[in-house]
Protein backbone atom coordinates (compact mmCIF):
# COMPACT_ATOMS: atom_id res chain seq x y z
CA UNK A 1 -17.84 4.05 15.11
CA UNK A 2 -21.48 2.93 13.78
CA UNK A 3 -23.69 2.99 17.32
CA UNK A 4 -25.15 -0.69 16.75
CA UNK A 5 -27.86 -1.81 18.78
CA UNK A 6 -26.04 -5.34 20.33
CA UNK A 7 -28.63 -7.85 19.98
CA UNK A 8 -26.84 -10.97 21.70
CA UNK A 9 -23.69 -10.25 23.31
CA UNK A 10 -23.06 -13.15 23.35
CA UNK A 11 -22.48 -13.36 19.66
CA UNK A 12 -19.33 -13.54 18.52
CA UNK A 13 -18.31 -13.70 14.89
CA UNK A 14 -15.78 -15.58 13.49
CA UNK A 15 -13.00 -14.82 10.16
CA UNK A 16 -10.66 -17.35 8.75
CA UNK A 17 -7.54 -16.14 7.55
CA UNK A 18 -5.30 -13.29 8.81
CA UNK A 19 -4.56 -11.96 5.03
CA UNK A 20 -5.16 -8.38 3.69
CA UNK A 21 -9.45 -8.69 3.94
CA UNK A 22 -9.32 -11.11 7.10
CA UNK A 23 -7.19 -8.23 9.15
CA UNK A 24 -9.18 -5.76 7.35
CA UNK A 25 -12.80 -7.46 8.16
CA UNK A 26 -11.66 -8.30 11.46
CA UNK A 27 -11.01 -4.28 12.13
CA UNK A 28 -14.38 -3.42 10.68
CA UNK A 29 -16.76 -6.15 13.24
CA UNK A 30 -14.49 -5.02 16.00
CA UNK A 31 -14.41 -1.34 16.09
CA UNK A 32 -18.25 -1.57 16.35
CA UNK A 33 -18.35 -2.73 19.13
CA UNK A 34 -18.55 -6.55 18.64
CA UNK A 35 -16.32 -9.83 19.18
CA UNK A 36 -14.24 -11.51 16.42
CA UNK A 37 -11.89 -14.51 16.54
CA UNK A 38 -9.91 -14.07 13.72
CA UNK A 39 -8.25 -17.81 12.48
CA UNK A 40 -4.85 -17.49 11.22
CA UNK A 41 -2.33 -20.88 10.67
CA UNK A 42 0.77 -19.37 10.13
CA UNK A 43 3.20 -19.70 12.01
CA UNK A 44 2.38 -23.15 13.23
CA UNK A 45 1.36 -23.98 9.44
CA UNK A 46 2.82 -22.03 6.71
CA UNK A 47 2.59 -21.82 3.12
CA UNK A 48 4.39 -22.05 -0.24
CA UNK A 49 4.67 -18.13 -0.45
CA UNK A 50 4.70 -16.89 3.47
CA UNK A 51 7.61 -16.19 5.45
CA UNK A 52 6.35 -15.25 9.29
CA UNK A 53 3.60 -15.97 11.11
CA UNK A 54 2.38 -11.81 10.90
CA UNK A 55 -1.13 -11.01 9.66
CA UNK A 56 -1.15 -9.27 6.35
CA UNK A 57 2.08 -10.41 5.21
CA UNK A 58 2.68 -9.10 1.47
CA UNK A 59 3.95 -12.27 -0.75
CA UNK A 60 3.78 -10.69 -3.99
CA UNK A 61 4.88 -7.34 -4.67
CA UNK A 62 4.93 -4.32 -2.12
CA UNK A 63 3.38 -1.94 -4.52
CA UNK A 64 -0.68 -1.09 -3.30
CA UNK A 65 -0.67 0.40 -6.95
CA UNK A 66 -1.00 4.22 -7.94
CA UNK A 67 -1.99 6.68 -5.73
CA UNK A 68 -2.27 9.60 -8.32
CA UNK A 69 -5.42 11.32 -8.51
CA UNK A 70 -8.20 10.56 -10.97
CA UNK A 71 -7.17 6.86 -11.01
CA UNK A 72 -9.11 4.18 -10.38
CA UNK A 73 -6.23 2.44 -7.86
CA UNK A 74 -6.28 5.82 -5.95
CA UNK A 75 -10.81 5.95 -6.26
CA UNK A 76 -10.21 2.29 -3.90
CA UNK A 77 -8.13 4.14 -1.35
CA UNK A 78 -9.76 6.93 -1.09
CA UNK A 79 -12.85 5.22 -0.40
CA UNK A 80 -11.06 2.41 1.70
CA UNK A 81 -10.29 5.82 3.91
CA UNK A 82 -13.70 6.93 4.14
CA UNK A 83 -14.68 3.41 5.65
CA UNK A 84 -11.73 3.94 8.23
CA UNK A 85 -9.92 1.33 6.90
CA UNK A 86 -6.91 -0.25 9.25
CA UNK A 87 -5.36 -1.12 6.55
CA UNK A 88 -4.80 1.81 4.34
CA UNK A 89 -3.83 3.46 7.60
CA UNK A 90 -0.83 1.73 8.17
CA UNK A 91 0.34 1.13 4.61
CA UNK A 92 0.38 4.91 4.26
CA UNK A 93 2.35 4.70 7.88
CA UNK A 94 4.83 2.34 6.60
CA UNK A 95 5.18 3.61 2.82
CA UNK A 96 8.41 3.87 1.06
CA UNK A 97 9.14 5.95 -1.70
CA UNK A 98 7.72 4.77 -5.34
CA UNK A 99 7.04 7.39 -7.34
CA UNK A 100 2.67 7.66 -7.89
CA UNK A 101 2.17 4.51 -6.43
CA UNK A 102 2.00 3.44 -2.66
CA UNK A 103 4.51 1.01 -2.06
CA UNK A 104 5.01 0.05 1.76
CA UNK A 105 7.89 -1.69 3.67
CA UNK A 106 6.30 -4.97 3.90
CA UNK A 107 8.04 -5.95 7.71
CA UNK A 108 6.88 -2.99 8.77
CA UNK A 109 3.33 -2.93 7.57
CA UNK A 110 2.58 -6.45 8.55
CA UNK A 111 4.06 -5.82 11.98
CA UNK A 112 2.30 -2.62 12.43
CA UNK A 113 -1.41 -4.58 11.51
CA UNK A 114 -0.24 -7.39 13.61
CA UNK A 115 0.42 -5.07 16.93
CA UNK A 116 -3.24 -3.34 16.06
CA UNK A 117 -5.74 -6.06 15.92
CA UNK A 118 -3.24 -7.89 18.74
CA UNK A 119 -3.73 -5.11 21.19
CA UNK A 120 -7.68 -5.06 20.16
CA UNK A 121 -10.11 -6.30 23.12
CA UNK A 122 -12.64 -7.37 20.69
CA UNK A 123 -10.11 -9.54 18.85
CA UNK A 124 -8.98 -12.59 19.90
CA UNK A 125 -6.36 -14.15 17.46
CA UNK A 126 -6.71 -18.14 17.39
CA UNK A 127 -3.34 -19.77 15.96
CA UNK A 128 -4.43 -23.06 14.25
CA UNK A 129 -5.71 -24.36 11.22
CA UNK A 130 -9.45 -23.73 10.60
CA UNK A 131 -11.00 -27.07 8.41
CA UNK A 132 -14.77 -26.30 8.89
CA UNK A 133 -17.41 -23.79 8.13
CA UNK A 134 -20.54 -23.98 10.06
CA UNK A 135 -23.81 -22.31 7.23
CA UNK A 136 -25.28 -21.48 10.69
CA UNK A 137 -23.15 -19.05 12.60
CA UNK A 138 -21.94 -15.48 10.90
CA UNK A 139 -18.51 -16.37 8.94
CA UNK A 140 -15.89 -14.44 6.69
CA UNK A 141 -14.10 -17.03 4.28
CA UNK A 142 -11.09 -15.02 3.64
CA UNK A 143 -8.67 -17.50 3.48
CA UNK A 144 -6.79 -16.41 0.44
CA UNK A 145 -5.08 -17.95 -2.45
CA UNK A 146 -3.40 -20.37 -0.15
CA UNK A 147 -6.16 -21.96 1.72
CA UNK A 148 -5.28 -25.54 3.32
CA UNK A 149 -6.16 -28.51 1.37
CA UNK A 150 -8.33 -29.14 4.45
CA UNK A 151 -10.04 -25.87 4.60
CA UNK A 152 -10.13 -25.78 0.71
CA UNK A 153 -12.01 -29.21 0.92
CA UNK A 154 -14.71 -27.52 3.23
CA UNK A 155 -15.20 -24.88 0.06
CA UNK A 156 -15.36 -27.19 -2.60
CA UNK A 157 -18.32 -29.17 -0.50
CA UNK A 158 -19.85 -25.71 0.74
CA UNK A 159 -19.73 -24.37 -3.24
CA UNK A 160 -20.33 -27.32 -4.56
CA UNK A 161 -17.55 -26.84 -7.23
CA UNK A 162 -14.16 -28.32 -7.78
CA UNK A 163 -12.85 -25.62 -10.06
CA UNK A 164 -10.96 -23.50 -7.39
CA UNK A 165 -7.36 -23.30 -8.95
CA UNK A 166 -5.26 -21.43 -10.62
CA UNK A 167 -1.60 -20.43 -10.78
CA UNK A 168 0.20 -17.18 -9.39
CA UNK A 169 3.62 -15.66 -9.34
CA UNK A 170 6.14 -13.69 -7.23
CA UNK A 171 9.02 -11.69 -8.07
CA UNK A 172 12.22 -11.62 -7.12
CA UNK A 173 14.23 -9.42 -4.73
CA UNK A 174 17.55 -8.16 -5.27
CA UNK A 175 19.98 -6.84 -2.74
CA UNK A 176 20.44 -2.94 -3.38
CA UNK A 177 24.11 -3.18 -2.58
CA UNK A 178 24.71 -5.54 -5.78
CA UNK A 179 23.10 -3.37 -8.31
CA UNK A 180 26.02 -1.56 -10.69
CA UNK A 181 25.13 1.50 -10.89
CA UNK A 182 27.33 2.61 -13.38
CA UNK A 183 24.83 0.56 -15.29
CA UNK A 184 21.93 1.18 -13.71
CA UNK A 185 20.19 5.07 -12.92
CA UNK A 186 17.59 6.00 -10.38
CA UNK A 187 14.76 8.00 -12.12
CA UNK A 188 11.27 7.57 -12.63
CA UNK A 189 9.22 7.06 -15.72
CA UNK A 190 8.18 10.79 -17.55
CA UNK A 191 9.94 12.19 -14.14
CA UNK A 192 7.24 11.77 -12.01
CA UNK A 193 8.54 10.60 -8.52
CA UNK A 194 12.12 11.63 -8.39
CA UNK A 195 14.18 9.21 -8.45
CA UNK A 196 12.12 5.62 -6.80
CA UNK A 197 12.90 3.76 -9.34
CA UNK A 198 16.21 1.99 -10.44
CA UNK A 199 16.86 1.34 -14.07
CA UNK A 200 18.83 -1.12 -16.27
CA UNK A 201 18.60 -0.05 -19.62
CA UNK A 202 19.29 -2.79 -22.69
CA UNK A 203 20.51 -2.08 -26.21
CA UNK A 204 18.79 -4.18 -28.77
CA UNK A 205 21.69 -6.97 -28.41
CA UNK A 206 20.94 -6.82 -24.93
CA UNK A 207 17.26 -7.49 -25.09
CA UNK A 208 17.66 -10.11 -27.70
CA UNK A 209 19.85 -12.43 -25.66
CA UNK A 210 18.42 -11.78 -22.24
CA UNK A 211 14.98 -13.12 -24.50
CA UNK A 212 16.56 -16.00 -25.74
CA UNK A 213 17.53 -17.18 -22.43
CA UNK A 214 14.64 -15.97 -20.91
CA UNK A 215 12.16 -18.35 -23.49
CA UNK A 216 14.45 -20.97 -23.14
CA UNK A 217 15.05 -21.64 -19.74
CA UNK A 218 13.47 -24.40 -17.61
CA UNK A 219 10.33 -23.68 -15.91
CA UNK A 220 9.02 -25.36 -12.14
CA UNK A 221 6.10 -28.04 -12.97
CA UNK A 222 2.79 -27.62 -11.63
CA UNK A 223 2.40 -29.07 -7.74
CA UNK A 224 -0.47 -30.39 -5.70
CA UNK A 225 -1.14 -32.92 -8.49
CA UNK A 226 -2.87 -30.00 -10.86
CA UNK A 227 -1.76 -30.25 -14.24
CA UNK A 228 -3.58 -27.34 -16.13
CA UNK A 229 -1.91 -24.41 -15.52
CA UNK A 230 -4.30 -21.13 -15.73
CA UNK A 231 -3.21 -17.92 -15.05
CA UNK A 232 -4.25 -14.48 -14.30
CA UNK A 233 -3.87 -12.13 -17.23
CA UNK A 234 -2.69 -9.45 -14.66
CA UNK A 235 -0.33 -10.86 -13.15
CA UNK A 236 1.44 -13.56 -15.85
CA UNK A 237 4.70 -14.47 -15.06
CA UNK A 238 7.71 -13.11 -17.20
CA UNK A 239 8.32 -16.20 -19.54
CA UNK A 240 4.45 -16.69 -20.12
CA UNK A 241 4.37 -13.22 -21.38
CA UNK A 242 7.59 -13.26 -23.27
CA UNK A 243 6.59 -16.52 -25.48
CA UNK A 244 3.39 -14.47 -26.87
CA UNK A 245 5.64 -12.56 -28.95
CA UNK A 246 9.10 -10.85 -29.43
CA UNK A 247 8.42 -7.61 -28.82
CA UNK A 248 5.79 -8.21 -26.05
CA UNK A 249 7.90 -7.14 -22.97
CA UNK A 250 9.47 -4.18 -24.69
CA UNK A 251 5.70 -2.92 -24.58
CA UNK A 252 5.29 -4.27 -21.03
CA UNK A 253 7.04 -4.30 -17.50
CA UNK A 254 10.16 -3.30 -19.86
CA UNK A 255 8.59 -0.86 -21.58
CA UNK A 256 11.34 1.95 -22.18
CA UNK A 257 9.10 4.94 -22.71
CA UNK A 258 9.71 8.07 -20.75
CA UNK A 259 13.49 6.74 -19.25
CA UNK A 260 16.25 8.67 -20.12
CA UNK A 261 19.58 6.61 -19.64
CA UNK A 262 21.99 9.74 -18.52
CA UNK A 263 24.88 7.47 -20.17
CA UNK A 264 23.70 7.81 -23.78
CA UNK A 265 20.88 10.89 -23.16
CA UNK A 266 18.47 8.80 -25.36
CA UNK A 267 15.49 6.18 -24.31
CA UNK A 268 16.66 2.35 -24.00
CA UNK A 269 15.64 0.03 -26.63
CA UNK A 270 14.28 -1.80 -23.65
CA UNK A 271 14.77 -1.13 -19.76
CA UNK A 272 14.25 -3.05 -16.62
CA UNK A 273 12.46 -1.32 -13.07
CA UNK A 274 13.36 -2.53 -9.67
CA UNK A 275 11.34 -0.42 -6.98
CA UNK A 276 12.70 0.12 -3.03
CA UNK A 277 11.28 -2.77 -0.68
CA UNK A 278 12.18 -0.77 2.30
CA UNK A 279 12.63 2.14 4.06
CA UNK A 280 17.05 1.42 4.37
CA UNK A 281 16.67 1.18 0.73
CA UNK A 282 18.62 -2.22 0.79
CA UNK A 283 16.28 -4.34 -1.31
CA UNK A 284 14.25 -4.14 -4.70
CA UNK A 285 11.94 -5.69 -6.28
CA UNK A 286 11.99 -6.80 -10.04
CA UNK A 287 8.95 -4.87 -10.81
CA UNK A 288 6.71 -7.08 -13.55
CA UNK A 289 9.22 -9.95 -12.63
CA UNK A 290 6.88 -12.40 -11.28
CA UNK A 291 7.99 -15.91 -12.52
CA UNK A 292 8.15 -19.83 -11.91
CA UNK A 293 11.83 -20.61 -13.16
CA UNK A 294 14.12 -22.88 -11.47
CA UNK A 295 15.98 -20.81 -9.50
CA UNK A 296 19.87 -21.93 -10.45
CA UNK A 297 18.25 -20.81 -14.02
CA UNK A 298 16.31 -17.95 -12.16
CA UNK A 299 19.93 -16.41 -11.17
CA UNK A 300 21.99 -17.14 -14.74
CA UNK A 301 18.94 -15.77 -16.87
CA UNK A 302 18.58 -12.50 -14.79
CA UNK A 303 22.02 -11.97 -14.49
CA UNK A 304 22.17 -11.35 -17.81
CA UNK A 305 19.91 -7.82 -17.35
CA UNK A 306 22.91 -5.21 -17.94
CA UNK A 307 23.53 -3.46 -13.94
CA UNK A 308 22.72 -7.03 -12.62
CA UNK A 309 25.51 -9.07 -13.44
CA UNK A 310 26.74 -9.51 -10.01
CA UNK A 311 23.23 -9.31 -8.22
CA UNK A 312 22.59 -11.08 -5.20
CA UNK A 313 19.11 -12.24 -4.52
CA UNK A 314 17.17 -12.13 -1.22
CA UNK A 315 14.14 -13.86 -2.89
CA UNK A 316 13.62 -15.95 -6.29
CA UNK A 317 10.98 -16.02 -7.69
CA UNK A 318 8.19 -18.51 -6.97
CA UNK A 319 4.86 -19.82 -8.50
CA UNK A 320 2.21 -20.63 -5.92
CA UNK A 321 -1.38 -22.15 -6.15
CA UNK A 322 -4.63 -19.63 -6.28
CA UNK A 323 -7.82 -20.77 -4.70
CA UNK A 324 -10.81 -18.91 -5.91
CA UNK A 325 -14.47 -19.47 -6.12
CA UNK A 326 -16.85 -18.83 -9.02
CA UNK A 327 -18.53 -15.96 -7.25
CA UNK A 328 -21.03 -15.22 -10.00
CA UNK A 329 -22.28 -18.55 -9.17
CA UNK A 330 -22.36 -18.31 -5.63
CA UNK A 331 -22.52 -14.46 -3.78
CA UNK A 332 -24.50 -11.78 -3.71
CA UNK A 333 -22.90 -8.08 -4.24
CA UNK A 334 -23.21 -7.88 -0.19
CA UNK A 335 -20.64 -11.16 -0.33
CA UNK A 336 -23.20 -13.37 0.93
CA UNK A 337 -23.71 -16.60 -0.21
CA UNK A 338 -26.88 -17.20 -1.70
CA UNK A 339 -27.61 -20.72 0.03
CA UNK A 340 -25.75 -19.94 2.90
CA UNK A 341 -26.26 -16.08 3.65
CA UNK A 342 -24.42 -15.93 7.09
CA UNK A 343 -21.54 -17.07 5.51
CA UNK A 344 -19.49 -14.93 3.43
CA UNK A 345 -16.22 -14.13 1.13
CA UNK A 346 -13.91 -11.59 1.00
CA UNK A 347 -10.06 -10.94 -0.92
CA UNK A 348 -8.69 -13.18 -3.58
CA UNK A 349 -10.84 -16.32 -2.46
CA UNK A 350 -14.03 -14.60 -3.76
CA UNK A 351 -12.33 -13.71 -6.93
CA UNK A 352 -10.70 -10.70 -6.53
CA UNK A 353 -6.86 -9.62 -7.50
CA UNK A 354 -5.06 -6.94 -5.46
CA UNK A 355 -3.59 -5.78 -2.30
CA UNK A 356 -6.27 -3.17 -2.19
CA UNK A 357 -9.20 -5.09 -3.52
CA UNK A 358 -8.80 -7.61 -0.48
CA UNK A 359 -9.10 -4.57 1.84
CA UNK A 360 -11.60 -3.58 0.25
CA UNK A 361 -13.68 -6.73 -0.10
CA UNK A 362 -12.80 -7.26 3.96
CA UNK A 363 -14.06 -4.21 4.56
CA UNK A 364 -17.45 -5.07 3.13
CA UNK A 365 -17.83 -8.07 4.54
CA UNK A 366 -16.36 -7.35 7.75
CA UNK A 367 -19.19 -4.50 7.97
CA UNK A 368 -22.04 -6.88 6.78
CA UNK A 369 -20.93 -9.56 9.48
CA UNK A 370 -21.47 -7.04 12.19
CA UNK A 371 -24.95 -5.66 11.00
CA UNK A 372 -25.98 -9.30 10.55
CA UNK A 373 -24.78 -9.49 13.96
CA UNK A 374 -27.04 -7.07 15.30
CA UNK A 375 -30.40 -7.70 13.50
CA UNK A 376 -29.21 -5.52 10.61
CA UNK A 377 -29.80 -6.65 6.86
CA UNK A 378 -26.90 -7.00 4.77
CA UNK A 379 -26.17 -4.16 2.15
CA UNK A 380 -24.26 -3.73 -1.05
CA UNK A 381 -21.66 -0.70 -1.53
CA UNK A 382 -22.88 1.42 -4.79
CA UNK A 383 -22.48 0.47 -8.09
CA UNK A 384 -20.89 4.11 -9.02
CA UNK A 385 -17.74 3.36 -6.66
CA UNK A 386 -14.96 1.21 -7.23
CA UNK A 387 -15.98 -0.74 -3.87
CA UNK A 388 -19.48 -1.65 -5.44
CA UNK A 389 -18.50 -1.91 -8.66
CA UNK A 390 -15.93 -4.94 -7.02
CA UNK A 391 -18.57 -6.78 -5.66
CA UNK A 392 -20.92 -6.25 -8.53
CA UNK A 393 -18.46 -7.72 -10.77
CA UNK A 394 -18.34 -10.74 -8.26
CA UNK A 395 -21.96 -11.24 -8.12
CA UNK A 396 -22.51 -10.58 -11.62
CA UNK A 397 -19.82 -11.40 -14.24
CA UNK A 398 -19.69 -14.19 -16.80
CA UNK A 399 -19.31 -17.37 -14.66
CA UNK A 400 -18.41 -19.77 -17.62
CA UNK A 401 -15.62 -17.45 -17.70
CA UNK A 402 -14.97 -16.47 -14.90
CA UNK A 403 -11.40 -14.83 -13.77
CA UNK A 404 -10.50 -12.38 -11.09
CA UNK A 405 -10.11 -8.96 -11.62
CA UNK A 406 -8.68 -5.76 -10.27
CA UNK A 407 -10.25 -2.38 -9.95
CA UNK A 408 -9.79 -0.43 -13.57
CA UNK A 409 -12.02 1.74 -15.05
CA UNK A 410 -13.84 -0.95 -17.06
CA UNK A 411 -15.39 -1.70 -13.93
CA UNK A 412 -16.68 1.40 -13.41
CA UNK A 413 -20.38 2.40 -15.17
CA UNK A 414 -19.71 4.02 -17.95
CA UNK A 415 -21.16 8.25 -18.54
CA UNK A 416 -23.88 8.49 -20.07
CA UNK A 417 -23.44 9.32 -23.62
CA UNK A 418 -24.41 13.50 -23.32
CA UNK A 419 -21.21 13.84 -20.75
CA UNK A 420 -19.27 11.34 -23.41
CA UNK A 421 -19.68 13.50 -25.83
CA UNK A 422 -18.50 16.66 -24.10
CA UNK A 423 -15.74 15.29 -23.31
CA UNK A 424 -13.11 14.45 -25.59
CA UNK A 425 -10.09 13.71 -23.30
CA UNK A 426 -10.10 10.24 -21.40
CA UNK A 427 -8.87 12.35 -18.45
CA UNK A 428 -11.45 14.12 -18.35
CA UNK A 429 -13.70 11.44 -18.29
CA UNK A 430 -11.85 9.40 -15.28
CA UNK A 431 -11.84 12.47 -13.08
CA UNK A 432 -15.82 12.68 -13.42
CA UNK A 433 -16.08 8.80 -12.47
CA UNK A 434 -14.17 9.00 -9.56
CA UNK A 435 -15.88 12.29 -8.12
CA UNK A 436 -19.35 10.65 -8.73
CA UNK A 437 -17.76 7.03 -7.53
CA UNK A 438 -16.49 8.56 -4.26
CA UNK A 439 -19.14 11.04 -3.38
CA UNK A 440 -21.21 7.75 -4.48
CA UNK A 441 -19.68 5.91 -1.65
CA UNK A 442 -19.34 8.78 1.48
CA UNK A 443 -23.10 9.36 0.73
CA UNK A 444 -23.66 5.01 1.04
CA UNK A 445 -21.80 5.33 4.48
CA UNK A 446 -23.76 7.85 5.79
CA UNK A 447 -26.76 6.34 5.15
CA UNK A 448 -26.29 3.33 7.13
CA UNK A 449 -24.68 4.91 9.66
C-alpha cells in the first residue's frame, strides 16, 4: 500500500460503473487508504449484453488473451501484477484451461471481484443509475460500452461531441454435451496447450456451403435509432469479415494451420475453435464467432459447422452498442480531462478494447484519483510499457480517425535502429521490448511510491 498523506478525510471519491476498470479503479483508491462509492445499475437496470447484477461481468468472450512470454498481452499482465491489480488476481484464481491464453470461468471471476470490493470498508457499492458528472469533485467515467442514454447524455455535453457510437459483437456459447465428437477433436493449435481447444474441421465442400449460408443470412438492424454501423477492426463480427473476401476466414478465426484432424492425419481445409467457458467443462465458446444474426438463422447457419449439427446453444450471438469518446481530443496520458482535470476515463469508454486494457486503464486512473485526493499531482505510466503506451495512444492518436485499440506491439516504441539491426528475428526483438517495457514500469511504481 502507497503511505498517502490524507489531506481531507472527508473526501471521498466517486467511480461510475462496476465494469473491468470501475472494479479495478475502485481497488486501486481503496487499498490506499481512501473512500470510494463505486456506481453500478445493474441489477436494477440492465443492459443489452449483461446477465446479473455482478461487477465485472465478462459479455464478450472469456479469453484475457495470451499469457505466453514475450507477448505484448502477457507485458499488460505482468505489469497489471506489479500494480497489485484485483483483477488479474482473481482471473488467474478463476482460470480455466486455454492453452497460452488466460481464459477464466466468467461466474466465478465476477463473483469472486464482487465478494472483494463488497467485503471492502473503503467501498461502498451504490445500486442505481448514475446521470450526472459534477467537473468539481474527483470522478472515474468508466461506464463502459453500455453507458445509459442518460449518463451517455451527461458525456456528450461534458465532451462536447456527439460521435460516441459504434457497434460490437458477442459470440455464441454452445453446450459441451452437444458437440459430436466423432467430428470434432480436442487439441491445440502447433500443440501448445494440450488439448483446450475443441475442433471442427471442414473439407473444402464444407467451408463453401457453411460460407454461402453464412453471407447470405439475415442480419439484426441497427437499434437506438443509429443507422451507421462502424465497427472495430478487432473484433468484426463473422459475416462482416466473411463478405471481404472468400478466403478471408480460412486465414482468420478458421484458420487451419497447425491442427491435425486425427481422422484424416492431415490439416483441415478450414477448422472451427470453441474454447472451455468453465471449469465443469460444460460450455464453449465459438472462438472469433462474434456476430449480429437473427438467431433462428444464428442456429440453422452454425449448425451447418461439421461436429455441430445437433448443438444446443446457451447463448446466441448478439450485437450491442459501443460508447466511446474521442480521447485524443479530450485526455491527457494521466486520463484526465483537459478542461475538466478531476474528472477522468478509464476502459472501453476512453477508447480502449480489451478485458485487460480496462484493468489496466482502471488501474491508472483509479491511482491518479487517489493522489489527486491527497494533494498529489496526477502522473502518466511510461511510454516504454504497454500501460503508458495505452494511454499515450489515448492522448495522442489521430482524432479524425480515431478507433480503439488493444495492446500489440505497434504500440510499443519501436528499438532504436543499432539493436534493429542486430537483431534479425522478430522474437528477438519482442522479448527486448517487454524487458525494457516492464522494468520501464516497476521502476515508474517505485518512484511514486
Amino acid at each position: 500500500m502507497i503511505p498517502f498523506r490524507i489531506v481531507d478525510q472527508q473526501k471521498i471519491i466517486k467511480v461510475i460503473g462496476g465494469g473491468l476498470a470501475g472494479s479495478e479503479a475502485a481497488w486501486q483508491v481503496a487499498r490506499r487508504g481512501l473512500q470510494v462509492r463505486l456506481y453500478e445499475m445493474r441489477p436494477f437496470r440492465s443492459t443489452g449484453a449483461h446477465r446479473t447484477g455482478n461487477l465485472a461481468e465478462l459479455v464478450c468472450s472469456n479469453s484475457l488473451k495470451s499469457d505466453l512470454p514475450d507477448t505484448a498481452p502477457r507485458l499488460l499482465k505482468d505489469e497489471l501484477r506489479a500494480g497489485e491489480s484485483l483483477l488479474i488476481e482473481l482471473a488467474n484464481r478463476a482460470a480455466v484451461p486455454a492453452g497460452g491464453a488466460l481464459a477464466v470461468d466468467r461466474e466465478k471471476f465476477s463473483a469472486l471481484v464482487t465478494e472483494h470490493l463488497s467485503s471492502h470498508p473503503n467501498i461502498e457499492i451504490i445500486r442505481e443509475e448514475s446521470v450526472s458528472i459534477e467537473t468539481k469533485e474527483i470522478t472515474v467515467v468508466a461506464a463502459g460500452p453500455l453507458a445509459s442514454p442518460a449518463l451517455t447524455a451527461s458525456i456528450e455535453k461534458l465532451t462536447g461531441t456527439g460521435d460516441l457510437y459504434f457497434f460490437d459483437a458477442i459470440s455464441p456459447i454452445v453446450d459441451g454435451e452437444t458437440i459430436d465428437f466423432e467430428i470434432a477433436f480436442r487439441a491445440a493449435r502447433y500443440g501448445k496447450g494440450g488439448d483446450d481447444y475443441v475442433n471442427c474441421p471442414m473439407t473444402k465442400d464444407d467451408y463453401d456451403y457453411f460460407y454461402e449460408a453464412l453471407i447470405g443470412a439475415e442480419t439484426i438492424k441497427p437499434h437506438d435509432g443509429l443507422e451507421e454501423e462502424k465497427f472495430f477492426e478487432g473484433c468484426l463480427p463473422i459475416e462482416e469479415l466473411a463478405r471481404r473476401g472468400r478466403d478471408t476466414l480460412r486465414y482468420g478465426p478458421m484458420k487451419p494451420v497447425g491442427l491435425i484432424d486425427p481422422q484424416t492425419g492431415r490439416e483441415p481445409y478450414a477448422c472451427v475453435q470453441l474454447r472451455g467457458e468453465n471449469l465443469m467443462a460444460d460450455a464453449y465458446n465459438i472462438v472469433g464467432f462474434q456476430c449480429h444474426i437473427k438467431f433462428g438463422e444464428q442456429k440453422r447457419v452454425l449448425q451447418l459447422i461439421p461436429g455441430l449439427e445437433k448443438a444446443e446453444f446457451i447463448r446466441f450471438g448478439q450485437m450491442h452498442r459501443n460508447t466511446y469518446i474521442c480521447s485524443p481530443r479530450l485526455i491527457e496520458e494521466t486520463l484526465q480531462m483537459r478542461e475538466y482535470p478531476l474528472v477522468l476515463f478509464a476502459g472501453q469508454i476512453s477508447g480502449i478494447e480489451g478485458y485487460t486494457e480496462a484493468m489496466a486503464t482502471g488501474m491508472i486512473a483509479g491511482l491518479n484519483a487517489a493522489r489527486l485526493a491527497v494533494g498529489l499531482e496526477a502522473v502518466a505510466p511510461p511510454r516504454e510499457s504497454a500501460t503508458g503506451s495505452l494511454t499515450h495512444y489515448l492522448a495522442n492518436a489521430d482524432a479524425k480517425n480515431f478507433q480503439p485499440a488493444n495492446t500489440t506491439f505497434a504500440l510499443l516504441p519501436l528499438l532504436e535502429m543499432e539493436l534493429r539491426k542486430g537483431m534479425k528475428r522478430k522474437q528477438d526483438r519482442h522479448r527486448i521490448q517487454v524487458e525494457r517495457g516492464l522494468n520501464g514500469f516497476r521502476s515508474w511504481l517505485a518512484q511514486i511510491s
